[in-house]
N, C-alpha and C. Protein backbone atom coordinates (compact mmCIF):
# COMPACT_ATOMS: atom_id res chain seq x y z
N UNK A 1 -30.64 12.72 6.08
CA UNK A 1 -29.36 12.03 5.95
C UNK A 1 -29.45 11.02 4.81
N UNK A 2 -28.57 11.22 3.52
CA UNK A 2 -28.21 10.03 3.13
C UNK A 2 -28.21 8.34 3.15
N UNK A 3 -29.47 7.99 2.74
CA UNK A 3 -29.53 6.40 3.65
C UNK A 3 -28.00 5.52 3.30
N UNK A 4 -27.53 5.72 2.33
CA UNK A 4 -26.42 4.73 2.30
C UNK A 4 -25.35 5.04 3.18
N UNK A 5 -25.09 6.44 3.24
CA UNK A 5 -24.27 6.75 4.35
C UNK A 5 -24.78 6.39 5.70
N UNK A 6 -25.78 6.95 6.47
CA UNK A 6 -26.25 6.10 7.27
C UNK A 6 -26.28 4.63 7.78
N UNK A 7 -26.51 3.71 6.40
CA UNK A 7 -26.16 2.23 6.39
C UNK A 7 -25.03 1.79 6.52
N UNK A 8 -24.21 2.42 5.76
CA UNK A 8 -22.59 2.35 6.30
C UNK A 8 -22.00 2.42 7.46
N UNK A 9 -22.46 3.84 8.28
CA UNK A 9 -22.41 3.89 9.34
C UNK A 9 -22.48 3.05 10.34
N UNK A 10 -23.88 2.51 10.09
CA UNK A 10 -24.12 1.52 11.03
C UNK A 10 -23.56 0.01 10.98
N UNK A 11 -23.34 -0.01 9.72
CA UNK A 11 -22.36 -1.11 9.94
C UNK A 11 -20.89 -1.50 10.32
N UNK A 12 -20.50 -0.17 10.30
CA UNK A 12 -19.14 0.11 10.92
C UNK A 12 -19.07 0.29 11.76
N UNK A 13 -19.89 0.86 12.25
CA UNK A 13 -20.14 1.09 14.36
C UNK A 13 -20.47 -0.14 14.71
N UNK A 14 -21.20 -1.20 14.35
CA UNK A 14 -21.45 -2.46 15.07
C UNK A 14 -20.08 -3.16 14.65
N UNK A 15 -19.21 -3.10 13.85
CA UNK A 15 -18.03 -3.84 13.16
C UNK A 15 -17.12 -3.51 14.39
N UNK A 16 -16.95 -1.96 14.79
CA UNK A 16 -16.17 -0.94 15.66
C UNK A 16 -16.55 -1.62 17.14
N UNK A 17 -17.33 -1.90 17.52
CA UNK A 17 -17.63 -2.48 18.60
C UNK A 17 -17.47 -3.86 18.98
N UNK A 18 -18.01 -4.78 17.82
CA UNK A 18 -17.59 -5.99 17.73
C UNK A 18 -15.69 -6.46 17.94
N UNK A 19 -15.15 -5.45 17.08
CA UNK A 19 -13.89 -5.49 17.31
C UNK A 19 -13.22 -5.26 18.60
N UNK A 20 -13.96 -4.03 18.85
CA UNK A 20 -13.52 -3.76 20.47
C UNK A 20 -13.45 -4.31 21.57
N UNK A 21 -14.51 -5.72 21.68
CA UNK A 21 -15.14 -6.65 22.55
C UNK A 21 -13.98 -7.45 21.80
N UNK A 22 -14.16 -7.88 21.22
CA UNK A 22 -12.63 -9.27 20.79
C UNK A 22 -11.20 -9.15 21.02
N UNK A 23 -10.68 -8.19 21.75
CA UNK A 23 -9.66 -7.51 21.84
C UNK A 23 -9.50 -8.05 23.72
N UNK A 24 -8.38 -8.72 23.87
CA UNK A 24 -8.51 -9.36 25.21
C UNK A 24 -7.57 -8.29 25.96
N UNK A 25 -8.05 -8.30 26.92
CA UNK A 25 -7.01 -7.12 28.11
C UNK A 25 -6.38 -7.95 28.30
N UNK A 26 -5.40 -9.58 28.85
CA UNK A 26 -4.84 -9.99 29.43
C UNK A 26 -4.36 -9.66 30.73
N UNK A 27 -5.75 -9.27 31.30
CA UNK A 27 -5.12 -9.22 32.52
C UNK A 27 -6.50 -9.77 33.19
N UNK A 28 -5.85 -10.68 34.33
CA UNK A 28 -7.04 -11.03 35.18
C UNK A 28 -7.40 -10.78 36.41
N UNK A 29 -7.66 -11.53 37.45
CA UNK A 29 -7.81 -10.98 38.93
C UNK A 29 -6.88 -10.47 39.93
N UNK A 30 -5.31 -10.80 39.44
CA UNK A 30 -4.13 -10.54 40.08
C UNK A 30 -3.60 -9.52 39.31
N UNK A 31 -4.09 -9.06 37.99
CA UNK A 31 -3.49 -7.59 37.27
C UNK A 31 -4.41 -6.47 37.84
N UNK A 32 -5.82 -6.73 38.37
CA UNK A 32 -6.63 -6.17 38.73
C UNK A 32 -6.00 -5.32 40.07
N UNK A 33 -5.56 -6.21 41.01
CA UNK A 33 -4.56 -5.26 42.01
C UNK A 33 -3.03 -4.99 41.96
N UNK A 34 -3.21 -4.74 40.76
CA UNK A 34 -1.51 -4.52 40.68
C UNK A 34 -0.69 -5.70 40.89
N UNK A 35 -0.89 -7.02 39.98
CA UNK A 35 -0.35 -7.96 40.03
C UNK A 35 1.02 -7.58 38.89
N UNK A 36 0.68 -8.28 37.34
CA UNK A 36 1.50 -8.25 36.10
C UNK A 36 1.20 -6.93 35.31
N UNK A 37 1.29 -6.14 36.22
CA UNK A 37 0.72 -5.33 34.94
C UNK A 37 2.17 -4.25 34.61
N UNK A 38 3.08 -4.71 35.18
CA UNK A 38 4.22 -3.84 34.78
C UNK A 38 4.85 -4.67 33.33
N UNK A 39 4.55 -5.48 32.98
CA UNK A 39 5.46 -6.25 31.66
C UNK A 39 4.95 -6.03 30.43
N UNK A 40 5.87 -5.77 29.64
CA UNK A 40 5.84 -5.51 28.49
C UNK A 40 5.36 -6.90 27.39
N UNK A 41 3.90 -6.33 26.52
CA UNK A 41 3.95 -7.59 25.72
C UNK A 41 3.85 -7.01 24.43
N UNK A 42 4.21 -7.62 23.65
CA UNK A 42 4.00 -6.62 21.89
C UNK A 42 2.81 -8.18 21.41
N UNK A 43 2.05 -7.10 20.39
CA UNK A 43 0.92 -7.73 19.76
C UNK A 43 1.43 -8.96 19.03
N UNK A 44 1.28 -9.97 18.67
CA UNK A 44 1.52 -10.68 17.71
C UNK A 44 0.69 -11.80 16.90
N UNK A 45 0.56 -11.77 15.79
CA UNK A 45 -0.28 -12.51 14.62
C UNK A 45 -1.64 -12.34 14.78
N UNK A 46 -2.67 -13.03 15.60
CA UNK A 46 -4.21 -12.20 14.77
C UNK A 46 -4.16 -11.57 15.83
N UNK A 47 -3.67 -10.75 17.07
CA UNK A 47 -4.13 -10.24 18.48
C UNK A 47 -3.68 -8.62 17.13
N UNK A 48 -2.37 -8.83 16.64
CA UNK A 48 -2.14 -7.54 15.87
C UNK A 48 -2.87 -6.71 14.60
N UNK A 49 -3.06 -8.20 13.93
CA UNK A 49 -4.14 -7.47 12.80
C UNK A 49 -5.71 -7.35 13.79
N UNK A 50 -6.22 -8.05 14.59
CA UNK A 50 -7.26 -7.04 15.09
C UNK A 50 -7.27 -5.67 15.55
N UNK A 51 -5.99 -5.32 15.71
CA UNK A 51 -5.84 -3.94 16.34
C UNK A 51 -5.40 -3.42 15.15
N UNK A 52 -5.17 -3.76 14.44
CA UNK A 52 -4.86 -2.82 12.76
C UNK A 52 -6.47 -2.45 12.33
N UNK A 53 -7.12 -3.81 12.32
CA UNK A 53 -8.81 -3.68 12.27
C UNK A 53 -9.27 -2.84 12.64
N UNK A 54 -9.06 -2.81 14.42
CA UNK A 54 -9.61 -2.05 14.98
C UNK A 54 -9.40 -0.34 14.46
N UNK A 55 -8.04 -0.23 14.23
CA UNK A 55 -7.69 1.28 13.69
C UNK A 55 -8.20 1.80 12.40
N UNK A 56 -8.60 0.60 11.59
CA UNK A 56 -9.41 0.57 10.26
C UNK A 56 -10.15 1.25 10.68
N UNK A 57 -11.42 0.32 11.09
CA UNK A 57 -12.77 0.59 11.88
C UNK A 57 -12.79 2.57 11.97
N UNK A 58 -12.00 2.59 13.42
CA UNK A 58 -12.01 3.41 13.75
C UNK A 58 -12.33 4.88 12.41
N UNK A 59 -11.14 5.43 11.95
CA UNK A 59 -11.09 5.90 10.73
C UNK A 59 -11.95 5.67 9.64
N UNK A 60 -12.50 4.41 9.20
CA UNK A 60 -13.97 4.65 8.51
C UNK A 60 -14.93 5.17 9.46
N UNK A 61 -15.74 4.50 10.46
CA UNK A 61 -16.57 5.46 11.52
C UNK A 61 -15.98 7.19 11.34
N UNK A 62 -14.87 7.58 11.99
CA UNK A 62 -14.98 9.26 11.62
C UNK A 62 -15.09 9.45 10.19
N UNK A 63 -14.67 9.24 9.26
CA UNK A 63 -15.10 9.29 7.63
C UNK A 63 -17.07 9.26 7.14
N UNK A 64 -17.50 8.20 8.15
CA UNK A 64 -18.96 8.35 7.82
C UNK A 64 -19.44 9.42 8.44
N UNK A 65 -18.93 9.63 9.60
CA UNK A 65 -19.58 10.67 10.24
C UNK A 65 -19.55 12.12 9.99
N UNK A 66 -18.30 12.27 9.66
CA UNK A 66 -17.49 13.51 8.73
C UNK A 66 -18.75 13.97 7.71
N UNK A 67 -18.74 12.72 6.54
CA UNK A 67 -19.79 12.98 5.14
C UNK A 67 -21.07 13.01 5.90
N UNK A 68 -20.96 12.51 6.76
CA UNK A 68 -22.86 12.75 7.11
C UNK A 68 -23.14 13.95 7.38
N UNK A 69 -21.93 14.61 8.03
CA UNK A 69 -22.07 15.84 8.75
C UNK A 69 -22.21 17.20 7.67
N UNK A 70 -21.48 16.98 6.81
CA UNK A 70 -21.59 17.59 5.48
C UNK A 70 -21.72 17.86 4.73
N UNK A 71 -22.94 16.94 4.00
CA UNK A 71 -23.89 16.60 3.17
C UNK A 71 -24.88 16.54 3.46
N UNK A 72 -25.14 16.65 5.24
CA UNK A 72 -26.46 17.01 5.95
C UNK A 72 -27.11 18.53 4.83
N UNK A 73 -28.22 18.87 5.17
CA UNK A 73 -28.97 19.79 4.63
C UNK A 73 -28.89 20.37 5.72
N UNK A 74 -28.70 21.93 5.71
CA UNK A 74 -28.52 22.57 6.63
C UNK A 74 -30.27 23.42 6.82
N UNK A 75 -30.33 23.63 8.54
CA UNK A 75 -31.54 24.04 8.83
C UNK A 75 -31.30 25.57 9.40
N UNK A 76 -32.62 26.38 8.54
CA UNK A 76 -31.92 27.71 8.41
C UNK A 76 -33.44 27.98 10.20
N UNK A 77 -32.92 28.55 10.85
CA UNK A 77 -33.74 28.96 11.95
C UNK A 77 -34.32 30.38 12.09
């Protein structure tokens, strides 16, 4: 494998995860049994660009993985 692709990788998967963990469910011990969880909330100011992030993220991760997959050297058996 490509080390820079590889390196990339891995920095986008820890970025991809990091993001994922910062991303608050808003819901707590009373949404847990079916408290608030019927209301509608829309994203707004950094709760939204983390989830734009997050969709970044996402889409580079399959892009590294894609070229890794394809530029692998193939093993003849």
């Amino acid at each position: 494998m490509n080390p820079v692709l590889a390196v990339g990788q891995l920095i986008v998967s820890v970025a991809l995860a990091f993001s994922i963990l910062l991303q608050s469910r808003g819901s707590g011990l009373g949404g847990t049994f079916g408290g608030d969880s019927a209301v509608y909330r829309s994203r707004r100011g950094i709760e939204r660009r983390l989830w734009q992030f997050t969709i970044v993220l996402l889409v580079l991760f399959a892009l590294f993985s894609l070229a890794a997959y394809l530029l692998a050297p193939s093993v003849a058996a």
